[in-house]
C-alpha atoms as a PDB file:
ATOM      1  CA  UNK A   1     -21.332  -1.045  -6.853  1.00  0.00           C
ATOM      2  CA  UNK A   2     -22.437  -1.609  -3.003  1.00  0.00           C
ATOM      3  CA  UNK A   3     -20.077  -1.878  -0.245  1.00  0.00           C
ATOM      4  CA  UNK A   4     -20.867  -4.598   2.445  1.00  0.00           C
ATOM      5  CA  UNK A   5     -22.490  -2.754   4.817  1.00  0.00           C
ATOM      6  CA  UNK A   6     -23.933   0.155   2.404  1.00  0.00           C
ATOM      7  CA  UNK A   7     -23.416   2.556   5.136  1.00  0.00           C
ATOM      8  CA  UNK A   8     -21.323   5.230   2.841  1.00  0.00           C
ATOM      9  CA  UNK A   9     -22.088   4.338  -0.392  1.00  0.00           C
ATOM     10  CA  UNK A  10     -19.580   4.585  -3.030  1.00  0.00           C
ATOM     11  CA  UNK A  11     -20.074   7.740  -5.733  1.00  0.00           C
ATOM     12  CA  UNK A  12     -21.762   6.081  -9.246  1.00  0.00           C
ATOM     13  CA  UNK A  13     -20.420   9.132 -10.971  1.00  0.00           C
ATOM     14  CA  UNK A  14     -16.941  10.632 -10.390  1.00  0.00           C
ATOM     15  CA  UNK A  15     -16.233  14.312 -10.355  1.00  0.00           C
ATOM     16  CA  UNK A  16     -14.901  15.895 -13.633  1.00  0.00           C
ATOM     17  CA  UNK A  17     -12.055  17.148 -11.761  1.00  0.00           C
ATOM     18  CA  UNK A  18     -10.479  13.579 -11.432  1.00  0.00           C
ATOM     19  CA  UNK A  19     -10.550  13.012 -14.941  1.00  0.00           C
ATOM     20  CA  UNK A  20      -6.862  12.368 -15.266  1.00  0.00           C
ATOM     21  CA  UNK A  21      -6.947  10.373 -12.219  1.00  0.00           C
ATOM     22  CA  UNK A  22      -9.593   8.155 -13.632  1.00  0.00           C
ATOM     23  CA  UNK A  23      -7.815   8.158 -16.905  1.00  0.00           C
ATOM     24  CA  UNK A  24      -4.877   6.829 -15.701  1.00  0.00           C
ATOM     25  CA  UNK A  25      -6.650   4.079 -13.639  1.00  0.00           C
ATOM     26  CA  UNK A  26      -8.730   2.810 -16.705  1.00  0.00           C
ATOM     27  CA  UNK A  27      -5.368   2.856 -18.965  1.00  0.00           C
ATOM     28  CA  UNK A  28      -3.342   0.951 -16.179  1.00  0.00           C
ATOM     29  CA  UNK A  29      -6.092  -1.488 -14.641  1.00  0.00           C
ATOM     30  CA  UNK A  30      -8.649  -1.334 -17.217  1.00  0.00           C
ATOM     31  CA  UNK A  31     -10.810   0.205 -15.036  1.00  0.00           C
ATOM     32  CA  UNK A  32     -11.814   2.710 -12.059  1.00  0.00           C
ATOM     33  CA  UNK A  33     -10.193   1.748  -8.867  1.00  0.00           C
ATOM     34  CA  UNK A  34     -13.165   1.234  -5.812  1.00  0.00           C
ATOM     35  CA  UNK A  35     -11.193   3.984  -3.804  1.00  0.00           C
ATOM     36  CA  UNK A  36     -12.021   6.485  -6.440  1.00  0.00           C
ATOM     37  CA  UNK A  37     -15.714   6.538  -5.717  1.00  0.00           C
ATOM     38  CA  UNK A  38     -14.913   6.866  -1.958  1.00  0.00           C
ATOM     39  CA  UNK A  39     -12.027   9.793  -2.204  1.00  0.00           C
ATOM     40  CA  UNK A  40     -13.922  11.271  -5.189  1.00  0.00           C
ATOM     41  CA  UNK A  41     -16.277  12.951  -2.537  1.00  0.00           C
ATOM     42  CA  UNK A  42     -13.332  15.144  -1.864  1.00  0.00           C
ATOM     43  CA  UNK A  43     -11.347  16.028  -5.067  1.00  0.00           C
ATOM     44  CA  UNK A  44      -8.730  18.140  -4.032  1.00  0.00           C
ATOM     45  CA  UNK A  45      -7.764  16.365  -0.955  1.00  0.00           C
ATOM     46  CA  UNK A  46      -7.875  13.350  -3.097  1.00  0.00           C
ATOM     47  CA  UNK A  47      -5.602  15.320  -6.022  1.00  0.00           C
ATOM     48  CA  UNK A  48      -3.215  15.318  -2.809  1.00  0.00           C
ATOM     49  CA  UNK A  49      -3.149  12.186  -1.777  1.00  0.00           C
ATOM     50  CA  UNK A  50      -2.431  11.042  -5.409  1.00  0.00           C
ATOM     51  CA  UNK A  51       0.766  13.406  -5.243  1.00  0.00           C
ATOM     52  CA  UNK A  52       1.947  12.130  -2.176  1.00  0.00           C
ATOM     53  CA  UNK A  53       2.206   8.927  -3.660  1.00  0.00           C
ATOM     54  CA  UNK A  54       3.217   9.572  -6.486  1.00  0.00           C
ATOM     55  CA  UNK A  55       6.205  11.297  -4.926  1.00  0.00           C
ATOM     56  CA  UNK A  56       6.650   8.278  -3.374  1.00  0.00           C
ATOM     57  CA  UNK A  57       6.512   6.073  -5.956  1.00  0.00           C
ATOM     58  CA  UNK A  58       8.926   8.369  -8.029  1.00  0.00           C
ATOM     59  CA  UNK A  59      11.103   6.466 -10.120  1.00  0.00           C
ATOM     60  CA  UNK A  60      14.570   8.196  -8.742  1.00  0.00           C
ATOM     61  CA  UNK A  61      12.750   7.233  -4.886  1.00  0.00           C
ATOM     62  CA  UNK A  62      15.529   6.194  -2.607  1.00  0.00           C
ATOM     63  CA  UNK A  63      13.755   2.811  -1.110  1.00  0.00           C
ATOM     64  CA  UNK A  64      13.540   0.390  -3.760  1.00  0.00           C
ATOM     65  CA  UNK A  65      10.496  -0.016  -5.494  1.00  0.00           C
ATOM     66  CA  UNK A  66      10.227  -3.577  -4.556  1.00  0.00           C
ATOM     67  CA  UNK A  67      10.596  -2.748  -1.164  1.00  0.00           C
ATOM     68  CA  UNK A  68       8.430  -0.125  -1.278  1.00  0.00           C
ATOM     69  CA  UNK A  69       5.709  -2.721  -2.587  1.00  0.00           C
ATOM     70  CA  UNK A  70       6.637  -4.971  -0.024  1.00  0.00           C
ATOM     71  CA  UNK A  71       6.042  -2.799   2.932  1.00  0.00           C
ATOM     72  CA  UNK A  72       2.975  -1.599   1.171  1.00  0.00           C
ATOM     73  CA  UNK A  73       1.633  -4.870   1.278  1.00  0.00           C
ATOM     74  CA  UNK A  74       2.369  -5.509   4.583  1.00  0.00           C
ATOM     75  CA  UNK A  75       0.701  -2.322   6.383  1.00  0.00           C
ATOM     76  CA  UNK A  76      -2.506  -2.904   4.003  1.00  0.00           C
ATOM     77  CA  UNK A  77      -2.177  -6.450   5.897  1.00  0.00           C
ATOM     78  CA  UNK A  78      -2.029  -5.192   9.440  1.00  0.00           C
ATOM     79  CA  UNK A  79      -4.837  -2.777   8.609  1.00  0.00           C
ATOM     80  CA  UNK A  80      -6.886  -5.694   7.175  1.00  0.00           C
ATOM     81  CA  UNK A  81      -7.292  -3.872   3.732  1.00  0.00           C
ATOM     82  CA  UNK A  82      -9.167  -5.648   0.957  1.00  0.00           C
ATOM     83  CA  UNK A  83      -8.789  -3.518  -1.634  1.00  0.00           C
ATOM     84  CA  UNK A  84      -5.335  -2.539  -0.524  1.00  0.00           C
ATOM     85  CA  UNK A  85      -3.791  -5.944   0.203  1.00  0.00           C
ATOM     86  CA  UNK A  86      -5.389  -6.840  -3.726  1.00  0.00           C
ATOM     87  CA  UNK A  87      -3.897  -3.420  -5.040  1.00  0.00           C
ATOM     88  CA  UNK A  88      -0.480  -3.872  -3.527  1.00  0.00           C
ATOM     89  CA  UNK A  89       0.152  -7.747  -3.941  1.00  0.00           C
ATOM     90  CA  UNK A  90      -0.475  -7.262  -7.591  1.00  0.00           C
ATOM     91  CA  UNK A  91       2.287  -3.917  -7.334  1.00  0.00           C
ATOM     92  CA  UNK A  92       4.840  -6.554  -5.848  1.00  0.00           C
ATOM     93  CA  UNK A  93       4.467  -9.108  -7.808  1.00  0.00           C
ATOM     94  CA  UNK A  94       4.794  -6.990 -10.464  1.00  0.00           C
ATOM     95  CA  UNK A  95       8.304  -6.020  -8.807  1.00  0.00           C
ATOM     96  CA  UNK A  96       9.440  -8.941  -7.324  1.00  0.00           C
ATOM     97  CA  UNK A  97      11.128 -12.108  -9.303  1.00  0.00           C
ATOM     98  CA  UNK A  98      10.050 -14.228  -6.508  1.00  0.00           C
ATOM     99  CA  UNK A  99       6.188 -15.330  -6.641  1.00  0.00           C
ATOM    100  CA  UNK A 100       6.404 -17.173  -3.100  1.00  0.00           C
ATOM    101  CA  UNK A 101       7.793 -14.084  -1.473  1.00  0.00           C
ATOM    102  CA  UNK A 102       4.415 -12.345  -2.293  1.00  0.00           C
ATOM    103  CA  UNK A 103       2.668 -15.491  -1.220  1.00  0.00           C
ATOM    104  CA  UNK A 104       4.886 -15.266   2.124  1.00  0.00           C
ATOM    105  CA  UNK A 105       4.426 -11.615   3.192  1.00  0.00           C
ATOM    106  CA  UNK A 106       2.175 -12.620   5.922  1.00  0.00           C
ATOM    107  CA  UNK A 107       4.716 -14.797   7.297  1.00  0.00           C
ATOM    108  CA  UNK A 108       7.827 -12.791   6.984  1.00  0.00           C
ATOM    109  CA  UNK A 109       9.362 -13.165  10.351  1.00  0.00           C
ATOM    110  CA  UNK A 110       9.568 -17.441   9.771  1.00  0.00           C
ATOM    111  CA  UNK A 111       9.929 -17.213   5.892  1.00  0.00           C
ATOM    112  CA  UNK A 112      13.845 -17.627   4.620  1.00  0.00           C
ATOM    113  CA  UNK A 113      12.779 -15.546   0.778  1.00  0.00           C
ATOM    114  CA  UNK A 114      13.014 -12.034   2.841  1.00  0.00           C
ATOM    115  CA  UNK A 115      17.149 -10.527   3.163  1.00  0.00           C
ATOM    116  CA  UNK A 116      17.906  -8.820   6.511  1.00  0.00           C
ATOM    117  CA  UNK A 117      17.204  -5.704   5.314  1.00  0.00           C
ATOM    118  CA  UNK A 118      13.581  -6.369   4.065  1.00  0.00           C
ATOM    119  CA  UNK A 119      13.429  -7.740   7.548  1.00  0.00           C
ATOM    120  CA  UNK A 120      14.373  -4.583   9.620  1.00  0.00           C
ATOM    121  CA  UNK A 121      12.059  -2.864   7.129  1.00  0.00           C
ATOM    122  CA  UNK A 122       8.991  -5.030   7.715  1.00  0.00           C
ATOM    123  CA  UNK A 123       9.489  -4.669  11.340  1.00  0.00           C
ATOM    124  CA  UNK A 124       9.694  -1.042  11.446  1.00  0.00           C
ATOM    125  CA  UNK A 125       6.407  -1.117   9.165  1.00  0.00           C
ATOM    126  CA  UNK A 126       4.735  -3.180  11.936  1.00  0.00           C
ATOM    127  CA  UNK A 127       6.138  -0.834  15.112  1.00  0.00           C
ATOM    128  CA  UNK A 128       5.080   2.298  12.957  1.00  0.00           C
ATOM    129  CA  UNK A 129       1.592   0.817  12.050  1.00  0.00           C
ATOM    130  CA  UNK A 130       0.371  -0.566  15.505  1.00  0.00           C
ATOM    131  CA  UNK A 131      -1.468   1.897  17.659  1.00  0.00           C
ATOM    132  CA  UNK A 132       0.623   3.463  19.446  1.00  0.00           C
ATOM    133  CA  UNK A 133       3.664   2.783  17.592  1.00  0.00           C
ATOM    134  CA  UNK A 134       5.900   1.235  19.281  1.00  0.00           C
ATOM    135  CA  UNK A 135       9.432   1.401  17.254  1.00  0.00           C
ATOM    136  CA  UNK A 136      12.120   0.131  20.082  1.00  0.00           C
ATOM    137  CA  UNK A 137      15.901   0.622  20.314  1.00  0.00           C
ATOM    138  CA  UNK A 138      16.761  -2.609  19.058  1.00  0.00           C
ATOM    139  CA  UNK A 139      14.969  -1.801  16.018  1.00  0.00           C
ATOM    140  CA  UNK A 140      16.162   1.635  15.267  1.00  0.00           C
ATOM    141  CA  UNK A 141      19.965   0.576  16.020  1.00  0.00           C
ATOM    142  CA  UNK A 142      19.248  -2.243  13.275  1.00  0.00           C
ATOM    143  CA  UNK A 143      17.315   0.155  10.775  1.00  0.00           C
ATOM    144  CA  UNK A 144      20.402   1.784  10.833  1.00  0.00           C
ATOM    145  CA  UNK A 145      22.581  -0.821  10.068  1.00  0.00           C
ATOM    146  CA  UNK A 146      20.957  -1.182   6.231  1.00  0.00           C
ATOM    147  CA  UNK A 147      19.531   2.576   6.069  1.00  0.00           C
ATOM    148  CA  UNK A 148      20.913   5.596   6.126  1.00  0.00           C
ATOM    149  CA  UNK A 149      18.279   8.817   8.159  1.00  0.00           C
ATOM    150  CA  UNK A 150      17.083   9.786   4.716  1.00  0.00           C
ATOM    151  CA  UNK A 151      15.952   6.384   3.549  1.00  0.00           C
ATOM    152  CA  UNK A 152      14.581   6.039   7.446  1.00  0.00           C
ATOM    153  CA  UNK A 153      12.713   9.228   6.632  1.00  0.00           C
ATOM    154  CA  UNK A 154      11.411   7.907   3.347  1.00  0.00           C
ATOM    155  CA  UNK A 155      10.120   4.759   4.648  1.00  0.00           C
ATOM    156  CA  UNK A 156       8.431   6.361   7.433  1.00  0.00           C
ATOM    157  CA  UNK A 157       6.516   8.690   5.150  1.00  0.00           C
ATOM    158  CA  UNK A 158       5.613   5.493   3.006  1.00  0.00           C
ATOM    159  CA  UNK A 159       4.333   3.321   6.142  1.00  0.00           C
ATOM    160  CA  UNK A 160       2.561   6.123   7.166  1.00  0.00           C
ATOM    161  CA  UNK A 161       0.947   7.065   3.734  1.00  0.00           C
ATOM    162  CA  UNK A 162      -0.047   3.626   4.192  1.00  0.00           C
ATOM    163  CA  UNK A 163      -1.638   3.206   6.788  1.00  0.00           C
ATOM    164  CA  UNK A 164      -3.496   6.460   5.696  1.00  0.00           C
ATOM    165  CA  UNK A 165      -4.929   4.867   2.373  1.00  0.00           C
ATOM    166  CA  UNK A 166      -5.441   1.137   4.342  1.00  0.00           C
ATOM    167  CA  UNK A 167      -7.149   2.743   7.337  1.00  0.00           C
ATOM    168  CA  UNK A 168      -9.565   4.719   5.194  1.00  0.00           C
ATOM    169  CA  UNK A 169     -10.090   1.949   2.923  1.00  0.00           C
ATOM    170  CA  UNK A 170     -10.770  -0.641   5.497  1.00  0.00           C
ATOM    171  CA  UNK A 171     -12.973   1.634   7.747  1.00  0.00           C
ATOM    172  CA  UNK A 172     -15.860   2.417   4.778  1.00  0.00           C
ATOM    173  CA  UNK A 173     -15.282  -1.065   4.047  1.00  0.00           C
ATOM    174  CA  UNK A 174     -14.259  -0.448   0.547  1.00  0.00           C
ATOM    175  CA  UNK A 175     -13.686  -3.807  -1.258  1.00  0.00           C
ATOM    176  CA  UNK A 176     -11.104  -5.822  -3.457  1.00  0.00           C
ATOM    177  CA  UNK A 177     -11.664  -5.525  -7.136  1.00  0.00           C
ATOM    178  CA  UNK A 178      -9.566  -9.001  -7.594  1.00  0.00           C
ATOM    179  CA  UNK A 179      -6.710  -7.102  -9.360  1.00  0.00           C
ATOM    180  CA  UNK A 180      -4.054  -9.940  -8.396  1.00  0.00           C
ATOM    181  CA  UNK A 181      -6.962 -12.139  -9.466  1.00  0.00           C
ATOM    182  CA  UNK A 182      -7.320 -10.532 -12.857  1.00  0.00           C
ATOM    183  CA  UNK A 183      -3.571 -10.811 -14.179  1.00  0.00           C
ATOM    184  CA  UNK A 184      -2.825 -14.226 -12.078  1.00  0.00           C
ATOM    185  CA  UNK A 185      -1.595 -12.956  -9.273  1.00  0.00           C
ATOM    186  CA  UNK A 186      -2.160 -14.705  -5.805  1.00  0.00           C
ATOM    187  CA  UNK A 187      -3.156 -12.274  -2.738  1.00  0.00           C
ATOM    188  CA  UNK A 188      -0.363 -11.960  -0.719  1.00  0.00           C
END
């Protein structure tokens, strides 16, 4: 496997110590996720990234996990993402019952699928994710109309996980592996 540009070339074998990781990536997705071969250069940072989001992907998680997909989706956009905006439109599909509101992520501020509450999230995920963020008073008063600080804490954590994953993704150019492709899922 060859990135675009070849200028950090992905790993062609993965460290033992990811094992598990790799594991559960072949038993979920039938294969080894392009990230691995990038992260796998640094196990144990990459053991910690996998239990951040795994804490925040918890199944008790206070954010939804459909809204959790959906602001996933939407940083990996505004980073410009392959592999993440692949990765993450296949997780929402997977949690949404609504295939058009994966299809309309892009265009959430005109689209009528997404409740006022995904809205005040998807704005916060674009203040927090442009550089500087730039979160105003109008949007924190209405965040706070549909969350309560916790869940505020909790998505901030996510958008910013995000945009951790995305950014490092997108700037060694890692690609899609077609994983909303593969189970007949559009790309959100």
């Amino acid at each position: 496997m060859k990135n675009r540009s070849g200028w950090v070339p992905p790993l062609a074998r993965i460290p033992r110590a990811l094992a598990p990781i790799v594991g559960m990536q072949k038993k979920h997705y039938g294969q080894i996720l392009n990230p691995t071969r990038w992260w796998g250069r640094m196990p144990r940072l990459f053991w910690l990234v996998a239990l951040f989001v795994g804490w925040l992907e918890r199944k008790n998680g206070i954010i939804s996990p459909a809204l959790r997909a959906l602001l996933m989706t939407r940083v990996s956009q505004q980073c410009s993402c392959a592999f993440c905006i692949d990765a993450n439109s296949l997780r929402l599909a997977e949690r949404v019952d609504i295939l058009e509101k994966v299809q309309a992520v892009n265009d959430w501020r005109t689209s009528t699928l997404f409740s006022a509450e995904e809205r005040a999230a998807l704005a916060y995920a674009d203040a927090v994710t442009a550089t500087p963020p730039a979160v105003s008073e109008d949007l924190k008063s209405e965040l706070r109309c549909h969350f309560n600080a916790d869940q505020i804490t909790e998505l901030t954590a996510l958008v910013a996980f995000q945009n951790l994953s995305a950014r490092f993704n997108a700037a060694l150019e890692i690609p899609s592996q077609g994983l909303c492709a593969s189970r007949g899922q559009p790309h959100a």
